[in-house]
C-alpha atoms as a PDB file:
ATOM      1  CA  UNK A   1     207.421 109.317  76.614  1.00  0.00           C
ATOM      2  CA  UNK A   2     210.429 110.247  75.048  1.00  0.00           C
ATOM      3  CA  UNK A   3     212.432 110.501  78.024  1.00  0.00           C
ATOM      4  CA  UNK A   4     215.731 109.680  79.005  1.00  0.00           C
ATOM      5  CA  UNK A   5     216.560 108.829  82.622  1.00  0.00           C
ATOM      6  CA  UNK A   6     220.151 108.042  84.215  1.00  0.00           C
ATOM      7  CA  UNK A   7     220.184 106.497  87.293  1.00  0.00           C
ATOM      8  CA  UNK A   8     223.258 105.713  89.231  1.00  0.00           C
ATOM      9  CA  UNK A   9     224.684 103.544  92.092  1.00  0.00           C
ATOM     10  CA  UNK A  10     226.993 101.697  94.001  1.00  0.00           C
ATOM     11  CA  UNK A  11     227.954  98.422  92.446  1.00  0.00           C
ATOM     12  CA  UNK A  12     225.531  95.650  94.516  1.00  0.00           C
ATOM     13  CA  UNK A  13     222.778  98.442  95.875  1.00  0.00           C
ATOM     14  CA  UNK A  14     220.032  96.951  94.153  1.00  0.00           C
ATOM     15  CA  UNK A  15     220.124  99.074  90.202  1.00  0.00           C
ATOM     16  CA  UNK A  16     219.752  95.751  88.529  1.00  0.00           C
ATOM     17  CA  UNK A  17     216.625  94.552  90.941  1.00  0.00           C
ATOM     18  CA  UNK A  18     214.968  97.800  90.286  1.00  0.00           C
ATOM     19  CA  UNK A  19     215.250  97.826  86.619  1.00  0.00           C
ATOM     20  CA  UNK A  20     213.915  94.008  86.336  1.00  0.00           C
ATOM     21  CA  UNK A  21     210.909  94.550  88.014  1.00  0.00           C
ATOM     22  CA  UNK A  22     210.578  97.946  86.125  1.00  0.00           C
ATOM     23  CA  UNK A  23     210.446  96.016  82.767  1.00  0.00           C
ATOM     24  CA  UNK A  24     208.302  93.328  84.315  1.00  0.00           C
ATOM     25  CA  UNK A  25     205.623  95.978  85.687  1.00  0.00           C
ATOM     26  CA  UNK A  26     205.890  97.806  82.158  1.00  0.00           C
ATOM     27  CA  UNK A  27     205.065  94.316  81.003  1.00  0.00           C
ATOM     28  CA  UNK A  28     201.781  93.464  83.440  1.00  0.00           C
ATOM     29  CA  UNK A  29     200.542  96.899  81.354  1.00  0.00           C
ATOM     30  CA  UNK A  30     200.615  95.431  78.218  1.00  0.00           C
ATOM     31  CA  UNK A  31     203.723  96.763  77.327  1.00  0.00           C
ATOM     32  CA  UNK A  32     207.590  95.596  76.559  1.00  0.00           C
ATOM     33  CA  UNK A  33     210.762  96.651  77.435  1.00  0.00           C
ATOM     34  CA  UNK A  34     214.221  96.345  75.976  1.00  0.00           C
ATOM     35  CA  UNK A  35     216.796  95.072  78.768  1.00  0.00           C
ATOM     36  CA  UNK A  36     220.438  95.761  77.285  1.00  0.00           C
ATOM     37  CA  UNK A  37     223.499  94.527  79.329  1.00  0.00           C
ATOM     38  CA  UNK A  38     226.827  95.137  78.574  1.00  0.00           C
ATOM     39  CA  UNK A  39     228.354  93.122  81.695  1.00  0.00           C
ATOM     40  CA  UNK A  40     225.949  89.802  82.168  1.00  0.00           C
ATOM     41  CA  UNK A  41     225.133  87.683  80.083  1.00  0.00           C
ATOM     42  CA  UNK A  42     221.782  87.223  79.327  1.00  0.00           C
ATOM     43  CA  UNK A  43     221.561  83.939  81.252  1.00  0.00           C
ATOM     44  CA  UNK A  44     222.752  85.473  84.279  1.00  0.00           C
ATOM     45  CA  UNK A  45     219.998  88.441  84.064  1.00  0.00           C
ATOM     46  CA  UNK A  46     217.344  85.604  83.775  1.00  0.00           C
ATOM     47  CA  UNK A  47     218.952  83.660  86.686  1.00  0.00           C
ATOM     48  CA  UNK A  48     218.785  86.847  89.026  1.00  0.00           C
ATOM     49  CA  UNK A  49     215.127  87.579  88.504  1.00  0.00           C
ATOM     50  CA  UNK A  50     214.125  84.139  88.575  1.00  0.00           C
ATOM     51  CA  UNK A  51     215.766  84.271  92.097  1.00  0.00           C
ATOM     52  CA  UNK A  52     213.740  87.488  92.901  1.00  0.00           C
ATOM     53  CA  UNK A  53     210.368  85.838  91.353  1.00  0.00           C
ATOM     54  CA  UNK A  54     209.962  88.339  88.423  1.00  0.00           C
ATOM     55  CA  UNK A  55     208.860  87.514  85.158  1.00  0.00           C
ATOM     56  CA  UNK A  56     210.992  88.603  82.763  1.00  0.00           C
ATOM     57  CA  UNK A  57     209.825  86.255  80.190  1.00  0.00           C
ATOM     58  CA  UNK A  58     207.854  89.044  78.493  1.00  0.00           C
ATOM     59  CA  UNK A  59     210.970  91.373  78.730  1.00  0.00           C
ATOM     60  CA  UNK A  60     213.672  91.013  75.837  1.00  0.00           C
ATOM     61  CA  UNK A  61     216.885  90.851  77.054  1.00  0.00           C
ATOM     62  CA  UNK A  62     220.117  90.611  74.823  1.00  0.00           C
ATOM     63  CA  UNK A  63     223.948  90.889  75.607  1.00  0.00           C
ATOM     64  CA  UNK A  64     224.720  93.429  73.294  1.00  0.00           C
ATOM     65  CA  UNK A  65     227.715  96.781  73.361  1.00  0.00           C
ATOM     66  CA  UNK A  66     227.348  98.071  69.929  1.00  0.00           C
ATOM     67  CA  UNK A  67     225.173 101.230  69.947  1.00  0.00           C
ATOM     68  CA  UNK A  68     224.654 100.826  65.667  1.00  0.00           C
ATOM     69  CA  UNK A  69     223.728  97.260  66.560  1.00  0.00           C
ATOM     70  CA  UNK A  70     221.225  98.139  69.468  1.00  0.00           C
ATOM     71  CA  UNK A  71     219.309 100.773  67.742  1.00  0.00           C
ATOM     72  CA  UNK A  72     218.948  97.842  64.727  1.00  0.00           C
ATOM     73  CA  UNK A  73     217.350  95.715  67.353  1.00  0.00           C
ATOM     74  CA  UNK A  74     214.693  98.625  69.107  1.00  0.00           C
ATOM     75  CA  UNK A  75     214.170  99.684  65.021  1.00  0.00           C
ATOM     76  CA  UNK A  76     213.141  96.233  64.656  1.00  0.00           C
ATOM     77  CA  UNK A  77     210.604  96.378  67.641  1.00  0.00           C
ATOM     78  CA  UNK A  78     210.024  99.638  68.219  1.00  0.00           C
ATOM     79  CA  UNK A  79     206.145  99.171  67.695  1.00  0.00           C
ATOM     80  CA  UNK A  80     206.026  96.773  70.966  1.00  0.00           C
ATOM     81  CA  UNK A  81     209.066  98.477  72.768  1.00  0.00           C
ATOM     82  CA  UNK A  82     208.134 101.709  74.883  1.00  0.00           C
ATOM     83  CA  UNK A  83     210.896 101.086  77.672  1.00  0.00           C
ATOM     84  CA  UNK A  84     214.980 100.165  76.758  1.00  0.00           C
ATOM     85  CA  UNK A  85     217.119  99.722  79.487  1.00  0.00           C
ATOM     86  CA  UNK A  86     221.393 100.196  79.451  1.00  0.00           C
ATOM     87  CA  UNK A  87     223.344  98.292  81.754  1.00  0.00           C
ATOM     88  CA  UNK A  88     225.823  99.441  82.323  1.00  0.00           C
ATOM     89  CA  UNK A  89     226.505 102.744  79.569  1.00  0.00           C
ATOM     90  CA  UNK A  90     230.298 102.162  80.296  1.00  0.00           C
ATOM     91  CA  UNK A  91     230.619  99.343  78.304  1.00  0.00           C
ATOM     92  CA  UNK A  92     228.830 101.124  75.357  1.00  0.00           C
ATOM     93  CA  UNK A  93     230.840 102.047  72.346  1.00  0.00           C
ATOM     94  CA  UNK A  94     230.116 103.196  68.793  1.00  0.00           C
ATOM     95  CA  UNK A  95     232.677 101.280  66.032  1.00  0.00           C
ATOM     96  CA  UNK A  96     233.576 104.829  64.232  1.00  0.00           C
ATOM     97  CA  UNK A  97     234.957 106.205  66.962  1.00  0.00           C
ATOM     98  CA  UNK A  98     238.015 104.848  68.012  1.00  0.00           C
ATOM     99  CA  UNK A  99     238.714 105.244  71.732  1.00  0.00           C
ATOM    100  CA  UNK A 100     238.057 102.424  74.127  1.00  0.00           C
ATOM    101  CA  UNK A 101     234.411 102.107  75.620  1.00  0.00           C
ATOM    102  CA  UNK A 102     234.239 104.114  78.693  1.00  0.00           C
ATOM    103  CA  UNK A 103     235.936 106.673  77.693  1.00  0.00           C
ATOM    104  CA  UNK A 104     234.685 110.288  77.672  1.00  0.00           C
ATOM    105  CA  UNK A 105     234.029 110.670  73.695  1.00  0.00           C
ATOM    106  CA  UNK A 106     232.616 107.216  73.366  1.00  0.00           C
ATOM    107  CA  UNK A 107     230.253 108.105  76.663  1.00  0.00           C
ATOM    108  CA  UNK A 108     228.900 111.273  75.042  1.00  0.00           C
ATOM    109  CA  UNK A 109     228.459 110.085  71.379  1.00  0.00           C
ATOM    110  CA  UNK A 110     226.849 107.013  72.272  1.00  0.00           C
ATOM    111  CA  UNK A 111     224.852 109.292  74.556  1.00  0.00           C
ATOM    112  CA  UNK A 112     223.503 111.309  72.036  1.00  0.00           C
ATOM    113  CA  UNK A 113     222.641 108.858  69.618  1.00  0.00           C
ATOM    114  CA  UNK A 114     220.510 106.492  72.084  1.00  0.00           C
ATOM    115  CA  UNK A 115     219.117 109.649  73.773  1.00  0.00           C
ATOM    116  CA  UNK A 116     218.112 111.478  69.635  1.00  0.00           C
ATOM    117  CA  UNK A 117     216.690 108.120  68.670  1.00  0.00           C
ATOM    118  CA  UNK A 118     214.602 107.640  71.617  1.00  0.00           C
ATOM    119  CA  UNK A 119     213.360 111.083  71.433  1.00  0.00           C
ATOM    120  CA  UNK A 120     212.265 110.667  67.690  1.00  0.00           C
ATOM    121  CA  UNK A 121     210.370 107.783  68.720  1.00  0.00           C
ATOM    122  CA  UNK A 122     209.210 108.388  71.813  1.00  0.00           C
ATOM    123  CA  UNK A 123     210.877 105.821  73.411  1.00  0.00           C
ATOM    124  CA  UNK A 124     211.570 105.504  77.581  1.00  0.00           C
ATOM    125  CA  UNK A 125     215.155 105.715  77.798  1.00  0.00           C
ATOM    126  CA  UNK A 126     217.048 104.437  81.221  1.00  0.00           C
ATOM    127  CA  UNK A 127     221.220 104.011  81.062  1.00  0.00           C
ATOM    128  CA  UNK A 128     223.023 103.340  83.965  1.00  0.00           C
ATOM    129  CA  UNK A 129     226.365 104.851  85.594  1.00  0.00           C
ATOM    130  CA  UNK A 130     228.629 103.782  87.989  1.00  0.00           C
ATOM    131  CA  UNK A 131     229.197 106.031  90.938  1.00  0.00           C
ATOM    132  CA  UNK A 132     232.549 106.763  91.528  1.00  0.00           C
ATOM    133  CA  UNK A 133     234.380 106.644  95.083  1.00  0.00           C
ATOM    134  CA  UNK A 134     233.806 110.199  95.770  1.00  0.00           C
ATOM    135  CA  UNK A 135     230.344 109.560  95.345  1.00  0.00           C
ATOM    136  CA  UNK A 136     230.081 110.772  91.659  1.00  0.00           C
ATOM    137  CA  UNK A 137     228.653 109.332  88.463  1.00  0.00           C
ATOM    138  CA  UNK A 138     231.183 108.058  86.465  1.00  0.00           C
ATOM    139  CA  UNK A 139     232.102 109.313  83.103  1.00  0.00           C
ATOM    140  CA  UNK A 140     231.972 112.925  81.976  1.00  0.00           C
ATOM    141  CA  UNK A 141     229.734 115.575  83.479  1.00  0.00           C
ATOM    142  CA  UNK A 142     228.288 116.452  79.998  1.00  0.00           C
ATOM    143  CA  UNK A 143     226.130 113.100  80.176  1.00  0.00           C
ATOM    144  CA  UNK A 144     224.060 114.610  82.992  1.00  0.00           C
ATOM    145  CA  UNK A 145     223.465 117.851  81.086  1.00  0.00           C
ATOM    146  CA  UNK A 146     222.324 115.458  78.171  1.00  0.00           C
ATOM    147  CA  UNK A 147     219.290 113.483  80.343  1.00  0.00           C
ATOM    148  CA  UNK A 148     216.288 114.867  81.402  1.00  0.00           C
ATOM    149  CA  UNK A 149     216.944 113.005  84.948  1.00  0.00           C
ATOM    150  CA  UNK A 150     219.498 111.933  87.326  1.00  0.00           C
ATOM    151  CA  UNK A 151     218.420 110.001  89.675  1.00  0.00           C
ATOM    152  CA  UNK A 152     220.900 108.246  92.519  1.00  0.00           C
ATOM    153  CA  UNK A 153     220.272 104.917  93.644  1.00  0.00           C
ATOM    154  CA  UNK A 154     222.274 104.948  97.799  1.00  0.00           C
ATOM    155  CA  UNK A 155     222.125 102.897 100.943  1.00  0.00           C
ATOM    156  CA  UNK A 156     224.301 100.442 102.721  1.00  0.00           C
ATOM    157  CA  UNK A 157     224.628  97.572 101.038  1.00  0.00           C
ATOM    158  CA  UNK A 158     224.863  95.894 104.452  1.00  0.00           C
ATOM    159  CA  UNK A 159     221.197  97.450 105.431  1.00  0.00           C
ATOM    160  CA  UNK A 160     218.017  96.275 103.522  1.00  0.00           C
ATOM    161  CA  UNK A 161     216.727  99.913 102.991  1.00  0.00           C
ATOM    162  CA  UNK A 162     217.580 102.015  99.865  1.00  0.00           C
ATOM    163  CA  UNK A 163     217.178 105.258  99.005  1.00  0.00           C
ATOM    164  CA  UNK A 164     216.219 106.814  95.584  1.00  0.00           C
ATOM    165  CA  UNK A 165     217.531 110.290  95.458  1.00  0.00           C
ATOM    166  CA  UNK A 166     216.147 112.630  92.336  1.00  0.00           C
ATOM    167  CA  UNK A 167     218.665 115.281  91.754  1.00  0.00           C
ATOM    168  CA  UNK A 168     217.825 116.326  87.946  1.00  0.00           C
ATOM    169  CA  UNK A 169     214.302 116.556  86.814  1.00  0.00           C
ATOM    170  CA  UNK A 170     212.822 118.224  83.605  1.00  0.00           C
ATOM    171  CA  UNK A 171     209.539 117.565  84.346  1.00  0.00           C
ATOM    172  CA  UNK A 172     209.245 118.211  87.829  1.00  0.00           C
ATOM    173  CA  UNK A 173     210.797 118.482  91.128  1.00  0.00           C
ATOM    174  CA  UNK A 174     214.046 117.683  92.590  1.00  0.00           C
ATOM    175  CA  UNK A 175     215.507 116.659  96.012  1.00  0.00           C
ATOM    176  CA  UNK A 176     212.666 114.224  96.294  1.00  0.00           C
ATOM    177  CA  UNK A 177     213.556 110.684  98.015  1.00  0.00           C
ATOM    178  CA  UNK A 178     211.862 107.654  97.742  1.00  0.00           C
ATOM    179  CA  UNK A 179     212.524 105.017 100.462  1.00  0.00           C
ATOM    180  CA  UNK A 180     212.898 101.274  99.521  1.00  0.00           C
ATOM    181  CA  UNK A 181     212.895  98.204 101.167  1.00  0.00           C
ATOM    182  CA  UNK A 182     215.570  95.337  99.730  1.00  0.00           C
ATOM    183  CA  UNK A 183     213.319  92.197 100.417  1.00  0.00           C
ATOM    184  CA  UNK A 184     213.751  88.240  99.001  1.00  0.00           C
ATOM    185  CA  UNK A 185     211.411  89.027  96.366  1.00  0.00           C
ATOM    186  CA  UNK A 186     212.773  92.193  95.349  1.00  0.00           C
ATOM    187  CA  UNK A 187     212.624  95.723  96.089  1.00  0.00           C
ATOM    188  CA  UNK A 188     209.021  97.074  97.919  1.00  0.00           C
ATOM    189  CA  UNK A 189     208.602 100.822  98.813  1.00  0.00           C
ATOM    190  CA  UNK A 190     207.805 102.118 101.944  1.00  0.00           C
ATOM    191  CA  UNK A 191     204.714 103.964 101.971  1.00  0.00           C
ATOM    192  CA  UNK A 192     205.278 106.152 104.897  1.00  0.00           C
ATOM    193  CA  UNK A 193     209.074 106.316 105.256  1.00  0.00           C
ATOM    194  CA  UNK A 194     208.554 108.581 108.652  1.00  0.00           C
ATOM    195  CA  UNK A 195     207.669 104.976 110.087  1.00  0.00           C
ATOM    196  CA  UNK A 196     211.736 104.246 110.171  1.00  0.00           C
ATOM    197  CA  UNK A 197     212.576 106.312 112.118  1.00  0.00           C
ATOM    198  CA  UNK A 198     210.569 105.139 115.234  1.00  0.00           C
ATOM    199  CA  UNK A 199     211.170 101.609 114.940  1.00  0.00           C
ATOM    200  CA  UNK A 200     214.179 102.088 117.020  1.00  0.00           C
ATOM    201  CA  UNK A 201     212.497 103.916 119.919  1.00  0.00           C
ATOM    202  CA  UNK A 202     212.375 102.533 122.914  1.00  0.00           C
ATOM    203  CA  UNK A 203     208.696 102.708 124.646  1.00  0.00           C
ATOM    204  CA  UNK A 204     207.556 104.103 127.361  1.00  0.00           C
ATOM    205  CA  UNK A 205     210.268 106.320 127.880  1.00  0.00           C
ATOM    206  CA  UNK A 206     210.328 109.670 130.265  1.00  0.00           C
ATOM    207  CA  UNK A 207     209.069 112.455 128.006  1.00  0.00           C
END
């Protein structure tokens, strides 16, 4: 508990479908989460996991960019809440500070604030970066110094299995993957992620 946790991607790999059925399966525990999105409107983040068949009825989700304004709403149910969810951080922004969102003093204010505040409360903390086209998160470098993981979400977008690639972790290893499978209902993992590559052997072959 407590934790923060950025995760990062390439815009359609599947960072939206994992977080959905996140909240829903913190949900099935008796638990909520907090689904914030900065992008889609609420509607739209209902419409997706509806398509997926995942209940996010039990999930609050609001349309919301103001970090004052978003810590108002988790105060207000932080005794149900364990689990808040940022989509995407970029479009974040704190009214005293005047730069535009996305920029790199709005990035690491708003950083600090969500990341202090879920810390004092022992909230689950998850925001999510864009990955740039040299394959880096976007935004500065300081916001990956500030969370206690980075994990990277990769795969072809055109191929139905994804990787998930931990590459910062405070409470435990790093360089670990996790294979998933992009299916119609959502994402599944793959148990034994050896099994992929033999599916393209041929049989019976000399040798």
């Amino acid at each position: 508990m407590g934790s923060a946790i950025l995760i990062g991607g390439d815009p359609g790999i599947g960072k939206s479908t994992l977080l959905l059925q996140l909240a829903a399966r913190i949900s099935e525990i008796g638990k909520q989460a907090l689904y914030v999105t900065g992008e889609e409107s609420t509607n739209q983040v209902k419409l997706r996991a509806n398509r997926l068949g995942i209940d996010s009825s039990k999930s609050k989700i609001i349309t919301a960019t103001n970090i004052a304004e978003n810590i108002a709403t988790i105060e207000e149910h932080k005794k149900e809440i364990v689990l808040v969810i940022f989509e995407s951080f970029q479009t974040m922004f704190m009214s005293d500070i005047s730069s535009a969102p996305g920029t790199v003093s709005q990035i690491r204010s708003s950083a600090y604030e969500l990341i202090n505040y879920a810390k004092q409360n022992n909230i689950i903390l998850v925001i999510v970066g864009h990955v740039t086209k040299e394959g880096q998160l976007a935004g500065p470098k300081i916001l990956e110094h500030m969370v206690d993981t980075v994990l990277y979400f990769e795969g072809d977008k055109n191929n139905q299995f994804r990787i998930l690639r931990s590459v910062k972790n405070r409470f435990g290893g790093v360089n670990e993957n996790g294979v998933i499978e992009m299916r119609r209902a959502g994402l599944v993992e793959i148990s034994n992620p050896s099994e992929l590559y033999m599916m393209d052997r041929e049989n019976n072959v000399i040798g």
